[in-house]
N, C-alpha and C. Protein backbone atom coordinates (compact mmCIF):
# COMPACT_ATOMS: atom_id res chain seq x y z
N UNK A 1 -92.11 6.99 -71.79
CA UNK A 1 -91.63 5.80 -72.46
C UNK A 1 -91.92 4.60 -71.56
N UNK A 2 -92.92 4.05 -71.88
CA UNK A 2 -93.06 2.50 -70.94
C UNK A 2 -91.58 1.58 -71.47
N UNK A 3 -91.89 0.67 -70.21
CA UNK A 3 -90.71 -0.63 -70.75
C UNK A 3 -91.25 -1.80 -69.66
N UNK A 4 -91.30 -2.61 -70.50
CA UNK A 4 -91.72 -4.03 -70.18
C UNK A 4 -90.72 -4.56 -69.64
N UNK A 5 -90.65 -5.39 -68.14
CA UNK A 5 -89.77 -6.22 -67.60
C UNK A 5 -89.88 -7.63 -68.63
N UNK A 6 -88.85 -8.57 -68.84
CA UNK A 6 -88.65 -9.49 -69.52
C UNK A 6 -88.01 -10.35 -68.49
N UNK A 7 -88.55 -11.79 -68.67
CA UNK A 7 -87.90 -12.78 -68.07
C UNK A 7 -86.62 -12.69 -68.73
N UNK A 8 -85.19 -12.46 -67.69
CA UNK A 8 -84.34 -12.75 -68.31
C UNK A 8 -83.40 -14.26 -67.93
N UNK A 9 -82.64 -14.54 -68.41
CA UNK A 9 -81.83 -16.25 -67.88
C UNK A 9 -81.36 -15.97 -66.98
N UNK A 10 -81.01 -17.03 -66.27
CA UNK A 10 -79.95 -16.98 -65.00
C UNK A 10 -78.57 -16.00 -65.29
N UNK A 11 -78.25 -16.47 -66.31
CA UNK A 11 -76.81 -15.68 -66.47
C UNK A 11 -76.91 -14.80 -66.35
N UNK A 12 -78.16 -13.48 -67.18
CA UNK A 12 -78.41 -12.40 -66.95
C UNK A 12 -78.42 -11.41 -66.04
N UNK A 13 -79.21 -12.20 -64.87
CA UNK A 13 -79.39 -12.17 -63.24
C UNK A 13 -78.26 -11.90 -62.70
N UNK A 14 -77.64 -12.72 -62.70
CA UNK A 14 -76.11 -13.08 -62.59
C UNK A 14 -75.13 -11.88 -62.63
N UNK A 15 -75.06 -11.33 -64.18
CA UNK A 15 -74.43 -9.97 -64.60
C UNK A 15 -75.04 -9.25 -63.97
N UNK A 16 -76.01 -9.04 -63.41
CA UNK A 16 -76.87 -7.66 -63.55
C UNK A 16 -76.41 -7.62 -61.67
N UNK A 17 -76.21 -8.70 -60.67
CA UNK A 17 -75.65 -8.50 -59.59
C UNK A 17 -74.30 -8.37 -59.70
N UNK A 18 -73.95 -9.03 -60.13
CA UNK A 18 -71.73 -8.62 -61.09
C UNK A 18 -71.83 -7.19 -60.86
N UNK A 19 -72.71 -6.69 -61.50
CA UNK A 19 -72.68 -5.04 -61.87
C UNK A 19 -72.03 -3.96 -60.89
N UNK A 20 -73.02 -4.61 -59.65
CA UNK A 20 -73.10 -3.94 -58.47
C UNK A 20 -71.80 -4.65 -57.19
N UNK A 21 -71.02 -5.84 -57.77
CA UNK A 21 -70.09 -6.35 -56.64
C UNK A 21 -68.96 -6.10 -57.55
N UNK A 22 -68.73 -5.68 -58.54
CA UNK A 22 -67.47 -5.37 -58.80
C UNK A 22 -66.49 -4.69 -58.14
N UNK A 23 -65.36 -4.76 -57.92
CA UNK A 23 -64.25 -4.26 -56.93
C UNK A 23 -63.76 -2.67 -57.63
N UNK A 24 -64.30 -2.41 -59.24
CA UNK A 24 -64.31 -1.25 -58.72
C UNK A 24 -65.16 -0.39 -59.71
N UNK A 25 -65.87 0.98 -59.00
CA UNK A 25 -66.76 1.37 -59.36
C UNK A 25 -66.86 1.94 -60.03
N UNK A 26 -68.52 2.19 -61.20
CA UNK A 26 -68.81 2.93 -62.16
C UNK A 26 -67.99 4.12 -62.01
N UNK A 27 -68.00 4.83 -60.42
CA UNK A 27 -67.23 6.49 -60.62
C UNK A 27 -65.68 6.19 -61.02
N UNK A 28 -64.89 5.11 -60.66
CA UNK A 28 -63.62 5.04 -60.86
C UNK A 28 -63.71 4.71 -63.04
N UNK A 29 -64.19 4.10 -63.28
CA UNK A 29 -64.29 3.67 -64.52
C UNK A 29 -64.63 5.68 -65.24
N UNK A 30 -65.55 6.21 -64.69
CA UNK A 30 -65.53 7.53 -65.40
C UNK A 30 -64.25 8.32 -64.88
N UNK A 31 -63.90 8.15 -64.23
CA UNK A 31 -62.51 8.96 -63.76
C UNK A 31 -61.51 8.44 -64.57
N UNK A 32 -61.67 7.27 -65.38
CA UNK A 32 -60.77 6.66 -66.36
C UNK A 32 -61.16 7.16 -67.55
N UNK A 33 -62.38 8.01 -68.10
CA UNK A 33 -63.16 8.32 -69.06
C UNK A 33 -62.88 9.73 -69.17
N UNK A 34 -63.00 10.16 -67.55
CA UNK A 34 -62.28 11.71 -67.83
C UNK A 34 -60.98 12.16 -68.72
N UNK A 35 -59.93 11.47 -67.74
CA UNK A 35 -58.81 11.75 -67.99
C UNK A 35 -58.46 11.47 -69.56
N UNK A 36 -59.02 10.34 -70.26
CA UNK A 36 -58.82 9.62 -71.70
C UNK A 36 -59.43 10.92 -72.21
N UNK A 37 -61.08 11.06 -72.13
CA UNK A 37 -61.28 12.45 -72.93
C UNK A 37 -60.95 13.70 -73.13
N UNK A 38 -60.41 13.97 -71.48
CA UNK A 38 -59.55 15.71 -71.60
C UNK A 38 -58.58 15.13 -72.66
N UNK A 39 -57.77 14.04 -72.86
CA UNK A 39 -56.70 14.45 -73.80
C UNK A 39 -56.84 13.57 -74.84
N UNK A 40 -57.76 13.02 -75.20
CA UNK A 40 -58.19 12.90 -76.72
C UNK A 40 -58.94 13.80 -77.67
N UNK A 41 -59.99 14.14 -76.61
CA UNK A 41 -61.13 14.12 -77.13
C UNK A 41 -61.89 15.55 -77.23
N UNK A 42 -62.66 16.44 -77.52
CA UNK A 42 -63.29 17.78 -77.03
C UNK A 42 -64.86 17.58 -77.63
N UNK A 43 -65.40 15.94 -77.49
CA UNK A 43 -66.34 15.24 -77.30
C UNK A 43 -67.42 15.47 -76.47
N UNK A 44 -68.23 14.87 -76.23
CA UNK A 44 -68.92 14.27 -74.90
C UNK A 44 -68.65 12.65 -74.51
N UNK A 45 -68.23 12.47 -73.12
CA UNK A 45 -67.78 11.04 -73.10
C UNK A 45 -68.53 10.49 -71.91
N UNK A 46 -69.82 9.73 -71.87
CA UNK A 46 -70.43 8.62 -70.80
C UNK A 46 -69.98 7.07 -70.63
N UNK A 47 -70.44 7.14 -69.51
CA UNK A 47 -70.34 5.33 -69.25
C UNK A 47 -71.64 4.84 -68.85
N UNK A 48 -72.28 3.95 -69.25
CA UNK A 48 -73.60 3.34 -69.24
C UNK A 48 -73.39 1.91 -68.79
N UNK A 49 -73.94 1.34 -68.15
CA UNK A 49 -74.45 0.24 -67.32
C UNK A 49 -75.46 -0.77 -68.22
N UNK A 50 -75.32 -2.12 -68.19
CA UNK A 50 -76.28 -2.77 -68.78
C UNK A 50 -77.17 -3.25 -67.66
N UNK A 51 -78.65 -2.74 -67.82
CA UNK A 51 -79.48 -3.69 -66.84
C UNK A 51 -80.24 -4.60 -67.38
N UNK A 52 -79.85 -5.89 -66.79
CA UNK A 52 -79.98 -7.06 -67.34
C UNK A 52 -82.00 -7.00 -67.62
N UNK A 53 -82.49 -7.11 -66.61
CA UNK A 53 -84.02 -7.20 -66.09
C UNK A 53 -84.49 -6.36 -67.20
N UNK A 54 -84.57 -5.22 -67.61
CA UNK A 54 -85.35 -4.58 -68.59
C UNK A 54 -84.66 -4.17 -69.92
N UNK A 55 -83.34 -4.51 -70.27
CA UNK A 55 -82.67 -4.60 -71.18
C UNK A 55 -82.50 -3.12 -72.16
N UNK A 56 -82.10 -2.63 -70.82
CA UNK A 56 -81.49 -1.12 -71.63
C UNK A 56 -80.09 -0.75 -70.67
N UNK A 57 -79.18 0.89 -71.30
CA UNK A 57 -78.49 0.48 -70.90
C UNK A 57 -78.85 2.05 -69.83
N UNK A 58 -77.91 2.86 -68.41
CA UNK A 58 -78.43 3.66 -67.79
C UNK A 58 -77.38 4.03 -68.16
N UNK A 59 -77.33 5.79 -67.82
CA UNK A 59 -76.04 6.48 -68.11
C UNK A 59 -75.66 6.79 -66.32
N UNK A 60 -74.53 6.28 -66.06
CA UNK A 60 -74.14 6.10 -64.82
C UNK A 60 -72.76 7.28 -64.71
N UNK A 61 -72.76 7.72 -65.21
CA UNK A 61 -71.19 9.01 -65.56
C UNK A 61 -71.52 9.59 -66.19
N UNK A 62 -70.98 10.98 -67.08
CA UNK A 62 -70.84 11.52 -67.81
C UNK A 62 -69.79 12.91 -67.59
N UNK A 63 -68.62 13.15 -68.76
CA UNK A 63 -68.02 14.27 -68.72
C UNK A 63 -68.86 15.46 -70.01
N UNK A 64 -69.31 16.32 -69.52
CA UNK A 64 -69.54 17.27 -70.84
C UNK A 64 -68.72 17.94 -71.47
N UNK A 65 -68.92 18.06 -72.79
CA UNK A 65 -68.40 19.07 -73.72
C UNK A 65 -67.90 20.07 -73.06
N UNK A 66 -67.05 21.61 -73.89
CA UNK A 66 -67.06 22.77 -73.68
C UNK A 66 -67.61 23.33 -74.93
N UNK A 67 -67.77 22.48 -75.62
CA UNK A 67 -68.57 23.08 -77.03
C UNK A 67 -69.95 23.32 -76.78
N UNK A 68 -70.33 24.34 -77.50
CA UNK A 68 -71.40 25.03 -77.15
C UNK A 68 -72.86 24.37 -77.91
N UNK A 69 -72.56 23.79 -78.93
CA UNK A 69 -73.78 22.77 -79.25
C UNK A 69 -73.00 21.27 -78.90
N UNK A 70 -73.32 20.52 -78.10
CA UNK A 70 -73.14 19.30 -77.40
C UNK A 70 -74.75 18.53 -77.43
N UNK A 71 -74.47 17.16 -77.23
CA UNK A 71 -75.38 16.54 -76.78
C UNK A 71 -75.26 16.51 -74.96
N UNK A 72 -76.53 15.85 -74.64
CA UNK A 72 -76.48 15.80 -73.00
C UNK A 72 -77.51 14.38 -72.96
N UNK A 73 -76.88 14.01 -71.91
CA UNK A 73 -77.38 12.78 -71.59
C UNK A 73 -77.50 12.86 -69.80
N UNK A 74 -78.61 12.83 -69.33
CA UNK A 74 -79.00 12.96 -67.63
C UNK A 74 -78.28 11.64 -66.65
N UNK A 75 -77.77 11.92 -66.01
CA UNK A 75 -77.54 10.29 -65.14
C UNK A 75 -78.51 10.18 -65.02
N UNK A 76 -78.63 8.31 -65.01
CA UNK A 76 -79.73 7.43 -65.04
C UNK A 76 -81.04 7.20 -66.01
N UNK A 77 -80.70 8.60 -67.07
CA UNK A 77 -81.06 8.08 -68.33
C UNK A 77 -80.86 6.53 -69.04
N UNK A 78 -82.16 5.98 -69.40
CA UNK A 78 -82.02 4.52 -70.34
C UNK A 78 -82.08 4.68 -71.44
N UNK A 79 -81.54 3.62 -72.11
CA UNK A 79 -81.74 4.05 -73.59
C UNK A 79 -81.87 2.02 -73.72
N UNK A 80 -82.60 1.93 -74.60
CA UNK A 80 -82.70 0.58 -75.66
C UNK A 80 -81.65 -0.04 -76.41
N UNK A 81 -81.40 -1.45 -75.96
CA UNK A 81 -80.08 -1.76 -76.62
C UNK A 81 -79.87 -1.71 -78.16
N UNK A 82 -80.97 -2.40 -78.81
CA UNK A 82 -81.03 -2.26 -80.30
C UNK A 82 -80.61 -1.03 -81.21
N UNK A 83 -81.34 0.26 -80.25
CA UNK A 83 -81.11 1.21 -80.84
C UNK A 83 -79.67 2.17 -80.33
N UNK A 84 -79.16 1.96 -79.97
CA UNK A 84 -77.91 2.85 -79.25
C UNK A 84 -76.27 2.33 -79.67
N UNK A 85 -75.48 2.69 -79.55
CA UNK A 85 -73.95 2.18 -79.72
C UNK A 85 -73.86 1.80 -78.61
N UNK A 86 -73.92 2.20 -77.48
CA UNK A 86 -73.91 1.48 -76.33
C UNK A 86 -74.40 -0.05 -75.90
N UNK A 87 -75.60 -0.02 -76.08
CA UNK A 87 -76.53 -1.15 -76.27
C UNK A 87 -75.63 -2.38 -77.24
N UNK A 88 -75.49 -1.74 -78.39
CA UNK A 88 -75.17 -2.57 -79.64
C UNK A 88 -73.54 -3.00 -79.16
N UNK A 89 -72.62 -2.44 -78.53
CA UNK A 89 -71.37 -3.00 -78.19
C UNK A 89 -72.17 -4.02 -76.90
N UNK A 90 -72.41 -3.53 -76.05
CA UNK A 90 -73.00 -4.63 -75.19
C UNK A 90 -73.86 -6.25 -75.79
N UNK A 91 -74.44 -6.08 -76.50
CA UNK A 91 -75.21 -6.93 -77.64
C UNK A 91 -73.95 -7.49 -78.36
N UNK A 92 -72.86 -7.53 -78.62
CA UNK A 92 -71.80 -8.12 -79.44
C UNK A 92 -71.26 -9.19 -78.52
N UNK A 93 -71.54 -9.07 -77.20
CA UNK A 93 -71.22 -9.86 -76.44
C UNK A 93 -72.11 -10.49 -75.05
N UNK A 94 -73.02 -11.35 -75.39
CA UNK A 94 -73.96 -11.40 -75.32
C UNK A 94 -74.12 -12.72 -76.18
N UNK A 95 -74.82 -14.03 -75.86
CA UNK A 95 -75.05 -15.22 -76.30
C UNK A 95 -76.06 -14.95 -77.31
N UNK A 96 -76.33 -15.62 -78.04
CA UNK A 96 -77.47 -15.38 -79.29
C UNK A 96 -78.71 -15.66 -78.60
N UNK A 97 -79.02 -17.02 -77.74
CA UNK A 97 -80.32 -16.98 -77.14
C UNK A 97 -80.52 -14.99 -76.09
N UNK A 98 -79.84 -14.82 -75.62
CA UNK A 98 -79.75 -13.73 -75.07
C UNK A 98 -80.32 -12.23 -76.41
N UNK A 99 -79.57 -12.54 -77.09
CA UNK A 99 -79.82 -11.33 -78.82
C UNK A 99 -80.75 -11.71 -79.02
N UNK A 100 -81.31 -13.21 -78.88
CA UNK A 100 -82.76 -13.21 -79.43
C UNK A 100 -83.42 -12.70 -78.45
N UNK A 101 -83.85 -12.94 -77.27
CA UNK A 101 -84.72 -12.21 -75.90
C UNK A 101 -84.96 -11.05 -76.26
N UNK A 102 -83.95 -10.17 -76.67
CA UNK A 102 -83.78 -8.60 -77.07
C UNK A 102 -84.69 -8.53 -78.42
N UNK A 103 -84.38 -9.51 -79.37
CA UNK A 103 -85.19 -9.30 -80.31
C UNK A 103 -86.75 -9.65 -80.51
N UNK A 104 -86.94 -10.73 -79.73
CA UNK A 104 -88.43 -10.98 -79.76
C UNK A 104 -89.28 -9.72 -78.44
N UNK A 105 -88.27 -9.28 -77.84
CA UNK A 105 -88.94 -8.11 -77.18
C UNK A 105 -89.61 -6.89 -78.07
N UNK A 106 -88.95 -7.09 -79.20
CA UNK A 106 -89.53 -6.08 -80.00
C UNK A 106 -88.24 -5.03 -80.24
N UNK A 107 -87.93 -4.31 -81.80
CA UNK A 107 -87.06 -3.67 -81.98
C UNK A 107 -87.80 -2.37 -82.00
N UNK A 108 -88.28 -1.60 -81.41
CA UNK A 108 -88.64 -0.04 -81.69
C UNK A 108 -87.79 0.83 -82.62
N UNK A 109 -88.74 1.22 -83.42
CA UNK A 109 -87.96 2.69 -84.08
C UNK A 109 -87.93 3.38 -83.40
N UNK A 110 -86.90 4.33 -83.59
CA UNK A 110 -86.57 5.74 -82.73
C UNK A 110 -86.49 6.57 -83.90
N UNK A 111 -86.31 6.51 -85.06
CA UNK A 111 -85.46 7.40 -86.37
C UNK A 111 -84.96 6.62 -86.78
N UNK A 112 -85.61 7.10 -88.40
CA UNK A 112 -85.58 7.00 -89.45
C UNK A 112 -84.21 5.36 -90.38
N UNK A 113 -83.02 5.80 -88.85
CA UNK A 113 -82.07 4.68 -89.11
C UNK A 113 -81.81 3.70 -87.62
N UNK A 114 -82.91 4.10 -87.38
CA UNK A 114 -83.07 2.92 -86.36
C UNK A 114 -83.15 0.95 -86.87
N UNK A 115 -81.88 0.24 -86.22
CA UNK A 115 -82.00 -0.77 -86.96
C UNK A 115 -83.63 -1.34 -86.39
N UNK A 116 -84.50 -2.14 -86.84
CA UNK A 116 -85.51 -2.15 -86.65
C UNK A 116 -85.78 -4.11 -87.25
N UNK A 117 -85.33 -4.67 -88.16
CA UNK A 117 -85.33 -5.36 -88.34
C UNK A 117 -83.81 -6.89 -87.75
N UNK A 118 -84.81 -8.41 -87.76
CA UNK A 118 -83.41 -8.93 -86.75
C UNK A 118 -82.37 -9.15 -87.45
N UNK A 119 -82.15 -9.56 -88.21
CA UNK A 119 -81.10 -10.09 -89.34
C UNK A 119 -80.12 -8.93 -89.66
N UNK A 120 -80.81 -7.98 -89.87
CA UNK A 120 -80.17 -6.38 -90.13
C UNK A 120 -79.43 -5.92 -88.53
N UNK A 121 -80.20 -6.59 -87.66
CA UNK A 121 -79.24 -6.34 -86.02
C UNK A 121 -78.12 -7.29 -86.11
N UNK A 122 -78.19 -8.27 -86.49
CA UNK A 122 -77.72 -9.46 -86.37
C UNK A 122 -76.46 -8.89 -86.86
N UNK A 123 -76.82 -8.63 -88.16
CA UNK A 123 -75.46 -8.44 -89.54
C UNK A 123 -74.51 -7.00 -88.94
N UNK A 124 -75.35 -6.15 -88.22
CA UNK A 124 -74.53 -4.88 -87.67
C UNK A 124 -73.34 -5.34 -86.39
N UNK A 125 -73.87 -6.69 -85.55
CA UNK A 125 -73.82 -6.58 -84.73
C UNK A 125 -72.40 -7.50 -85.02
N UNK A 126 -72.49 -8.24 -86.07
CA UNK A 126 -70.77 -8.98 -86.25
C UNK A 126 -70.33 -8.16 -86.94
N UNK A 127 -70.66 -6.96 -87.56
CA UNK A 127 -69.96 -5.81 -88.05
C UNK A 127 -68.91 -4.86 -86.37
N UNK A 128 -69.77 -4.90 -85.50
CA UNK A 128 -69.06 -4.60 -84.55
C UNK A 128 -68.33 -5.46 -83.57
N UNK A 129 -68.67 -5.99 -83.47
CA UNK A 129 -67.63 -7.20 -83.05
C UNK A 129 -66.70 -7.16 -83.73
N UNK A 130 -66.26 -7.25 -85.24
CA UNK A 130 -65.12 -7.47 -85.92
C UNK A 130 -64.75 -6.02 -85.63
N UNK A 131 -65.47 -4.69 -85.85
CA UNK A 131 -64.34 -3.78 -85.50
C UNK A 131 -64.13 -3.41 -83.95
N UNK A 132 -64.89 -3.64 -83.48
CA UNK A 132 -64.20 -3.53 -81.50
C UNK A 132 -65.39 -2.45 -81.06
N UNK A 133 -65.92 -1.85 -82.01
CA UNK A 133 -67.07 -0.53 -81.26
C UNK A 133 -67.82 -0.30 -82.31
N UNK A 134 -69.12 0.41 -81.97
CA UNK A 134 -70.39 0.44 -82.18
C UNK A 134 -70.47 1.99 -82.59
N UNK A 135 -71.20 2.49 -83.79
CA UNK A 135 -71.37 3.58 -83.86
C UNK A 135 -73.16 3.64 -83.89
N UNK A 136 -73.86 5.02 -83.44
CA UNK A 136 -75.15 5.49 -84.19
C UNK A 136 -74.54 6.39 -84.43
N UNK A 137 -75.54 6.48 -85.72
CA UNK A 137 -75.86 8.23 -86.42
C UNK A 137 -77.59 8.05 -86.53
N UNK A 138 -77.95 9.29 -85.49
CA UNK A 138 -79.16 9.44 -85.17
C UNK A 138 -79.81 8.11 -85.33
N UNK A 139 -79.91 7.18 -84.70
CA UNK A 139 -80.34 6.16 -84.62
C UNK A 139 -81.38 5.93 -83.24
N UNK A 140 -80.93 6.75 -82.52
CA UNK A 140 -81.86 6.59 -81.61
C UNK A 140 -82.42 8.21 -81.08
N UNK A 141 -81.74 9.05 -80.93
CA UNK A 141 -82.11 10.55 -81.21
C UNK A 141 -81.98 11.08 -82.03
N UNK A 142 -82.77 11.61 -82.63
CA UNK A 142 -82.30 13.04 -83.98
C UNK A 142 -81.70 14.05 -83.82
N UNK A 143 -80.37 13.68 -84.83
CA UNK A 143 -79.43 14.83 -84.60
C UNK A 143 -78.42 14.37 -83.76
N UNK A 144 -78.19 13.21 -82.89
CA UNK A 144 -77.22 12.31 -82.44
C UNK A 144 -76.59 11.28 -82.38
N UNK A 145 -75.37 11.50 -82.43
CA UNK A 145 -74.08 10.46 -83.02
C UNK A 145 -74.01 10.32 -81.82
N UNK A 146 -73.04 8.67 -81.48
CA UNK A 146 -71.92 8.43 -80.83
C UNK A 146 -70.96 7.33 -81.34
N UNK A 147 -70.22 6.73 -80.47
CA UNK A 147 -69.39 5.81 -81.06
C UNK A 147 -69.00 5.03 -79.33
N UNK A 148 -69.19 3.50 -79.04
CA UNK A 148 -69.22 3.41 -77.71
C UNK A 148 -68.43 1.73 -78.01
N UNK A 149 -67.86 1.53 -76.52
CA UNK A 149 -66.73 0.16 -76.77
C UNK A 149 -67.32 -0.19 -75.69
N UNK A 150 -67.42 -2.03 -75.22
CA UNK A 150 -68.09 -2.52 -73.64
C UNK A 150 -66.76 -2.66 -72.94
N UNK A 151 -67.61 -2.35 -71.97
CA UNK A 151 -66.09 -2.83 -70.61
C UNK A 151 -66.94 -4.63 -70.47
N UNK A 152 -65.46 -5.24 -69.88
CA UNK A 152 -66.16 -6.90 -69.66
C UNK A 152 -65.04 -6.80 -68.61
N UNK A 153 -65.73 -8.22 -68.10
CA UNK A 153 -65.36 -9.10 -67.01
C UNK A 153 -64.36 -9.78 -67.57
N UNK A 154 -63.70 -10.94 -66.55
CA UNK A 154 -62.71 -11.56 -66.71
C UNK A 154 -63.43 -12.78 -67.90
N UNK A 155 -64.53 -12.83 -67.65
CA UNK A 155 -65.29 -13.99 -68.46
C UNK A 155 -65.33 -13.51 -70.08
N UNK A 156 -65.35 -12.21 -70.21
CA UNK A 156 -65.67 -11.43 -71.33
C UNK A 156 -67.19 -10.67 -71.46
N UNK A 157 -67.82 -11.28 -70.42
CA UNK A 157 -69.24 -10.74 -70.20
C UNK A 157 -69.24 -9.20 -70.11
N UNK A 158 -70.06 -8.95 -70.97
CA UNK A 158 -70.38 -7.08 -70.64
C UNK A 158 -70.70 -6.68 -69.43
N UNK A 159 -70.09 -5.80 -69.12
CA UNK A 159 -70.58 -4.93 -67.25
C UNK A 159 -71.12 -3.59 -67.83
N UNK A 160 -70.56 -2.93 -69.02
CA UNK A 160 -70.99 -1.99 -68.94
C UNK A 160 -70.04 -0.92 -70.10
N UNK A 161 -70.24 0.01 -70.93
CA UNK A 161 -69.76 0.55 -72.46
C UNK A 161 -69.21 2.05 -71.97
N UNK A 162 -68.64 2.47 -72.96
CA UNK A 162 -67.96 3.57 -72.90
C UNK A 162 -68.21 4.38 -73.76
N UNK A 163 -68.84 5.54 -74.31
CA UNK A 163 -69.32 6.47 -74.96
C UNK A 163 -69.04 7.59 -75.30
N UNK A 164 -68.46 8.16 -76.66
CA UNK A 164 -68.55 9.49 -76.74
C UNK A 164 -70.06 9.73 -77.28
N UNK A 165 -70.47 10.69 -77.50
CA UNK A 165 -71.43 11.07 -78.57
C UNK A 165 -71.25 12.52 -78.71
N UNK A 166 -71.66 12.90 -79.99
CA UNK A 166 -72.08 14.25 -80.36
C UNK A 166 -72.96 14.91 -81.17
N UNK A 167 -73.44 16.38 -81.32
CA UNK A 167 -74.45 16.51 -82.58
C UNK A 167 -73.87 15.81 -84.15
N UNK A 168 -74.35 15.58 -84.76
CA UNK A 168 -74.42 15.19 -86.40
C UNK A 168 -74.26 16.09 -86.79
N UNK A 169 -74.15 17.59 -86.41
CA UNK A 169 -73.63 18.64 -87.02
C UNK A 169 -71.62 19.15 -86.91
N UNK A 170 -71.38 18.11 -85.94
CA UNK A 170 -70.11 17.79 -85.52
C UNK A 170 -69.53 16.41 -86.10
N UNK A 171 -70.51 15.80 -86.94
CA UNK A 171 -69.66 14.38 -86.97
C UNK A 171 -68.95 14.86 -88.21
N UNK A 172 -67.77 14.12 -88.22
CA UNK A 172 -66.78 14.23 -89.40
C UNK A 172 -66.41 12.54 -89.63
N UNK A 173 -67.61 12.21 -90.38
CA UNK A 173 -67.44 10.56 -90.73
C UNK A 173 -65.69 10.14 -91.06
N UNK A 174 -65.44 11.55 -91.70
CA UNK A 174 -63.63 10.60 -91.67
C UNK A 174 -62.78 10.27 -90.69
N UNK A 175 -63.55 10.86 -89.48
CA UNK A 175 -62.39 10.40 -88.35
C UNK A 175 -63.30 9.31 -87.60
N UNK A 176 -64.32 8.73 -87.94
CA UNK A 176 -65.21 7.68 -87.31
C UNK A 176 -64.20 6.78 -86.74
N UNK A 177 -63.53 5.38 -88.08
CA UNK A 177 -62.53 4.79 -87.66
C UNK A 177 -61.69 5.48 -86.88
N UNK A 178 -60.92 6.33 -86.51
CA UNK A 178 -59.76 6.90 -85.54
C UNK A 178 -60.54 6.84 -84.40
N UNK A 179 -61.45 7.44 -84.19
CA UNK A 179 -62.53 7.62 -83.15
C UNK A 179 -62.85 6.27 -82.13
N UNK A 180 -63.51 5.55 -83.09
CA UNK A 180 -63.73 4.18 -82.51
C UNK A 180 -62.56 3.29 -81.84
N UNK A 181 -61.52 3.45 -82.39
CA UNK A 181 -60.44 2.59 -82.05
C UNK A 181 -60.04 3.46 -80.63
N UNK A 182 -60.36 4.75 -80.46
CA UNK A 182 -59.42 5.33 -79.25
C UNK A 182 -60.73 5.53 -78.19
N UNK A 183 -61.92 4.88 -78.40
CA UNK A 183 -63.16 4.82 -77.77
C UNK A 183 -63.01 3.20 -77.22
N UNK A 184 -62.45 2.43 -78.15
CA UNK A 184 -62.40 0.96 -77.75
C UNK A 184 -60.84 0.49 -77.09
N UNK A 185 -59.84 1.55 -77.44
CA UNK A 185 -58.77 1.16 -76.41
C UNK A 185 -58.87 1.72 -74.81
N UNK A 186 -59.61 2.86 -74.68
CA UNK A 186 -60.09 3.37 -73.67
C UNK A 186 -60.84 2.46 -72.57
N UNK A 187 -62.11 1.77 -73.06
CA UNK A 187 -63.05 0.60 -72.94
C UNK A 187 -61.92 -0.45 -72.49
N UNK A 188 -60.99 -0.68 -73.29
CA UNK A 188 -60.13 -1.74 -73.27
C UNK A 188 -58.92 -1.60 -71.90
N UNK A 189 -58.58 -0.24 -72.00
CA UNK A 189 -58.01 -0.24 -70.65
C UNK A 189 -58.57 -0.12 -69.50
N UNK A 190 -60.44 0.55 -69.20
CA UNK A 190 -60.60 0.28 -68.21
C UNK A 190 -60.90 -1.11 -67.92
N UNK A 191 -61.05 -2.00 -68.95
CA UNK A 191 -61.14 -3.27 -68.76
C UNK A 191 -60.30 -4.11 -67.82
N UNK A 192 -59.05 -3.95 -68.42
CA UNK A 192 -57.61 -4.13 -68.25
C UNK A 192 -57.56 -3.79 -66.77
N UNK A 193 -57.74 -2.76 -66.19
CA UNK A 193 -57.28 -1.79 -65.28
C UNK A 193 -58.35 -2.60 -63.96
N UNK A 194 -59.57 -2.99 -64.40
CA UNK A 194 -60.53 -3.77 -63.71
C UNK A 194 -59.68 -5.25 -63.70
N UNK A 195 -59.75 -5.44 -64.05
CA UNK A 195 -59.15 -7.57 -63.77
C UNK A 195 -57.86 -7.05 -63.40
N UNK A 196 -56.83 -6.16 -63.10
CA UNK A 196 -55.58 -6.27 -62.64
C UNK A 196 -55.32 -5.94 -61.59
């Protein structure tokens, strides 16, 4: 998978050193991801990083399943913001000149429901904002769901999202909403737990 570096703005720059001086670290934020998923969840639950410079996001944590068909995601795996829940909660917050950078970079398909067009990102993307988290269904892998909330700064700037995902042979669209909300209070307390 090539990926093109993009001039990004100052602000960008900016976050993308934030990332790395925050007072406290990606492993403490998954140790906040653990504990939330042993007793929510019998999920898969990551935390991913936004890098500003090439505009994807890395998987910097991960707790696995005990279920025997799971998804897996490698540390330091990237994934594309457009196409991911991760990406797309990060993208909700995020200036529009910034959403556009992402968009004139080009939207790649991944599958079949890959958003691919801008207006259609656009319209998803105040869809998540108004509900607090981001879902794919196979949108960027086939055969994989997740549902992911951003951690922010005191500014509100994204540092970095919170993730379950699982096979599409596990999703049970009726608990999506329940899902998301205890994916985005999670997000929300390591938020919390960071600025205090």
């Amino acid at each position: 998978m090539s990926r093109r570096r993009l001039r990004t703005p100052m602000r960008s720059r900016r976050r993308w050193r934030a990332v790395f001086k925050v007072p406290v670290s990606p492993r403490w934020s998954a140790g906040r991801v653990r504990a939330w998923s042993a007793s929510k969840q019998r999920s898969r639950a990551r935390a991913d990083q936004l890098v500003g410079d090439v505009h994807c996001m890395v998987v910097v944590d991960r707790l696995d399943s005990s279920h025997a068909v799971r998804t897996f995601h490698q540390i330091g795996d990237t994934s594309p913001l457009h196409a991911t829940s991760v990406g797309r909660a990060v993208l909700t917050h995020l200036s529009r000149a910034e959403v556009d950078e992402v968009v004139a970079g080009g939207l790649k398909r991944f599958g079949d429901t890959t958003i691919t067009d801008p207006d259609a990102l656009r319209a998803d993307l105040a869809e998540v904002r108004w509900h607090g988290y981001a879902l794919n269904i196979n949108q960027y892998r086939p055969g994989v769901c997740a549902v992911a909330a951003p951690i922010l700064d005191e500014d509100g700037t994204p540092l970095a999202a919170l993730a379950v995902s699982l096979p599409d042979s596990r999703l049970d669209t009726g608990r999506l909403p329940e899902l998301g909300r205890q994916v985005a209070a999670a997000a929300q307390e390591i938020t919390s737990r960071r600025l205090g």
